[in-house]
N, C-alpha and C. Protein backbone atom coordinates (compact mmCIF):
# COMPACT_ATOMS: atom_id res chain seq x y z
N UNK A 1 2.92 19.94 10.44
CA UNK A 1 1.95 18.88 10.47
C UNK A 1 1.55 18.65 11.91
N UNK A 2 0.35 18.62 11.89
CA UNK A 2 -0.66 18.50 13.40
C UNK A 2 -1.53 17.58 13.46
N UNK A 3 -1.69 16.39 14.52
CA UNK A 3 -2.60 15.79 14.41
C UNK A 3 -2.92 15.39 15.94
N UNK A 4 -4.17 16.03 16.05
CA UNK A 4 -4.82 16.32 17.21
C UNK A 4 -6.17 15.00 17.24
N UNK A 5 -5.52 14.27 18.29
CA UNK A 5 -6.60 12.72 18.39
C UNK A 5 -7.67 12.94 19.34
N UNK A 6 -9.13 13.64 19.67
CA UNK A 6 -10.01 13.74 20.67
C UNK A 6 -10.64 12.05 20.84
N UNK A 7 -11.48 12.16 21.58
CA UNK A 7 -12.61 11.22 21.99
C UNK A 7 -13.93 11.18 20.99
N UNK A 8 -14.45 12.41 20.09
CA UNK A 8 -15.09 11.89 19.42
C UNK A 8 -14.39 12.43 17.78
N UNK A 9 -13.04 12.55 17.83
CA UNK A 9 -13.00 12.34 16.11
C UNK A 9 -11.22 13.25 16.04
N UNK A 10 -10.84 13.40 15.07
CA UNK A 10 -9.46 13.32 14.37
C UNK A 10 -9.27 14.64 13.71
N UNK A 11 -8.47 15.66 13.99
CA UNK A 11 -8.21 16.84 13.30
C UNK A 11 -6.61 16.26 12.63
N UNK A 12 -6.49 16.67 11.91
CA UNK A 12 -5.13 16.70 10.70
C UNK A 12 -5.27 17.58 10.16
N UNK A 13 -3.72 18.38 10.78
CA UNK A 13 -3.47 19.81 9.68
C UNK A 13 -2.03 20.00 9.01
N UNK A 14 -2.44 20.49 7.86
CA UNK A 14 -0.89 20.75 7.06
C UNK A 14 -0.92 21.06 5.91
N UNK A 15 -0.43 20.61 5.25
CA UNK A 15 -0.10 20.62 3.75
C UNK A 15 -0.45 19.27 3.17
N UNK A 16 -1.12 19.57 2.30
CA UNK A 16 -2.25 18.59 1.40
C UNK A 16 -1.59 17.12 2.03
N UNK A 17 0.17 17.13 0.80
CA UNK A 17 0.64 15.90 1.00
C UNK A 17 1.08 15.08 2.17
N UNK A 18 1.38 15.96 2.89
CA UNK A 18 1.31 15.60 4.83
C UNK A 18 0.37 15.06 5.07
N UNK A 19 -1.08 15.26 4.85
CA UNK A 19 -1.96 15.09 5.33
C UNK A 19 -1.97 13.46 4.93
N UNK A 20 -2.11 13.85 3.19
CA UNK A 20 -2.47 12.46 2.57
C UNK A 20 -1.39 11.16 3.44
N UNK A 21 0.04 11.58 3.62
CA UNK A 21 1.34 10.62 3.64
C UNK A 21 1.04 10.09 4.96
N UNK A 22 0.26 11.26 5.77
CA UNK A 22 -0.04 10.62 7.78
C UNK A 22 -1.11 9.85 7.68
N UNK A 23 -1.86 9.73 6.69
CA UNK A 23 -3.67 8.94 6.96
C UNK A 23 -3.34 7.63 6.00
N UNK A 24 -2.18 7.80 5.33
CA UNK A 24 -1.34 6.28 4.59
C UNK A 24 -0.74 5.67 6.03
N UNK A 25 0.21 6.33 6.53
CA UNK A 25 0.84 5.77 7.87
C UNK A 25 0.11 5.03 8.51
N UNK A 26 -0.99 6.16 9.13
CA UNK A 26 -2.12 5.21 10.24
C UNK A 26 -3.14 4.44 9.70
N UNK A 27 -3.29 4.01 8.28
CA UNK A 27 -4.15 3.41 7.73
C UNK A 27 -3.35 1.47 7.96
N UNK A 28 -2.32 2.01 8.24
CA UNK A 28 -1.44 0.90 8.19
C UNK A 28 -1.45 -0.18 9.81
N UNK A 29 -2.12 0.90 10.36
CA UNK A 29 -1.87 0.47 11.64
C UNK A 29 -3.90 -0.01 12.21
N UNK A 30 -4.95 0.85 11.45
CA UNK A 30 -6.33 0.67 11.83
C UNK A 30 -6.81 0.52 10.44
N UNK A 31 -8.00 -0.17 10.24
CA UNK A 31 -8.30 -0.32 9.03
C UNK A 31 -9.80 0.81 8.68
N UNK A 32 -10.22 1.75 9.90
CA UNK A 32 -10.87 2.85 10.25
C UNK A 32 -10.26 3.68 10.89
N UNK A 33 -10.99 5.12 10.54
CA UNK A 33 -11.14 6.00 11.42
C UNK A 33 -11.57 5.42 12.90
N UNK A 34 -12.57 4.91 12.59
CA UNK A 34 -13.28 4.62 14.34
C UNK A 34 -13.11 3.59 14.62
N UNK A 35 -11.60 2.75 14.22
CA UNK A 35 -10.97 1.95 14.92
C UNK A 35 -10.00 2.46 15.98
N UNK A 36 -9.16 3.44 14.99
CA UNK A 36 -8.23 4.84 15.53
C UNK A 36 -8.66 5.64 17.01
N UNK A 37 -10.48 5.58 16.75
CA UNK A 37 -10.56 6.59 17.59
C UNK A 37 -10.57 5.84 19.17
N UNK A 38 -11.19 4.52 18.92
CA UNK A 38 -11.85 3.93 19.83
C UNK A 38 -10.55 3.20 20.86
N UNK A 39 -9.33 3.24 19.55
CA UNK A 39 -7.69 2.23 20.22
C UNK A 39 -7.80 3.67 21.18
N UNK A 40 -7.83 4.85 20.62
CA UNK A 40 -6.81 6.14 21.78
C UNK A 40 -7.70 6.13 22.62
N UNK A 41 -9.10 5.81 23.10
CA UNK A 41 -10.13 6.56 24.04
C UNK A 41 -9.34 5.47 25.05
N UNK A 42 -9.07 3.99 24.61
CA UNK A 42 -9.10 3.23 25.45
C UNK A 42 -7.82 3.17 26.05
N UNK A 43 -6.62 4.45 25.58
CA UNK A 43 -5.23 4.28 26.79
C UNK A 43 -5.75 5.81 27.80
């Protein structure tokens, strides 16, 4: 499982259920994608 955070967007790689179980995790923490993206640009 890979998850590669850029400046304009989010790669996730793996196996289906990895994928699904990591975008449950961080859903927990942003209530978007481009909440996600905008918290990492800004450390």
């Amino acid at each position: 499982m890979k998850v590669y955070v850029h400046e304009k967007g989010i790669i996730i790689s793996g196996k289906c259920w990895g994928v699904l179980r990591k975008l449950q995790e961080y859903n927990k923490q942003y209530a978007t994608v481009t909440d996600w993206i905008q918290d990492v640009a800004k450390k």
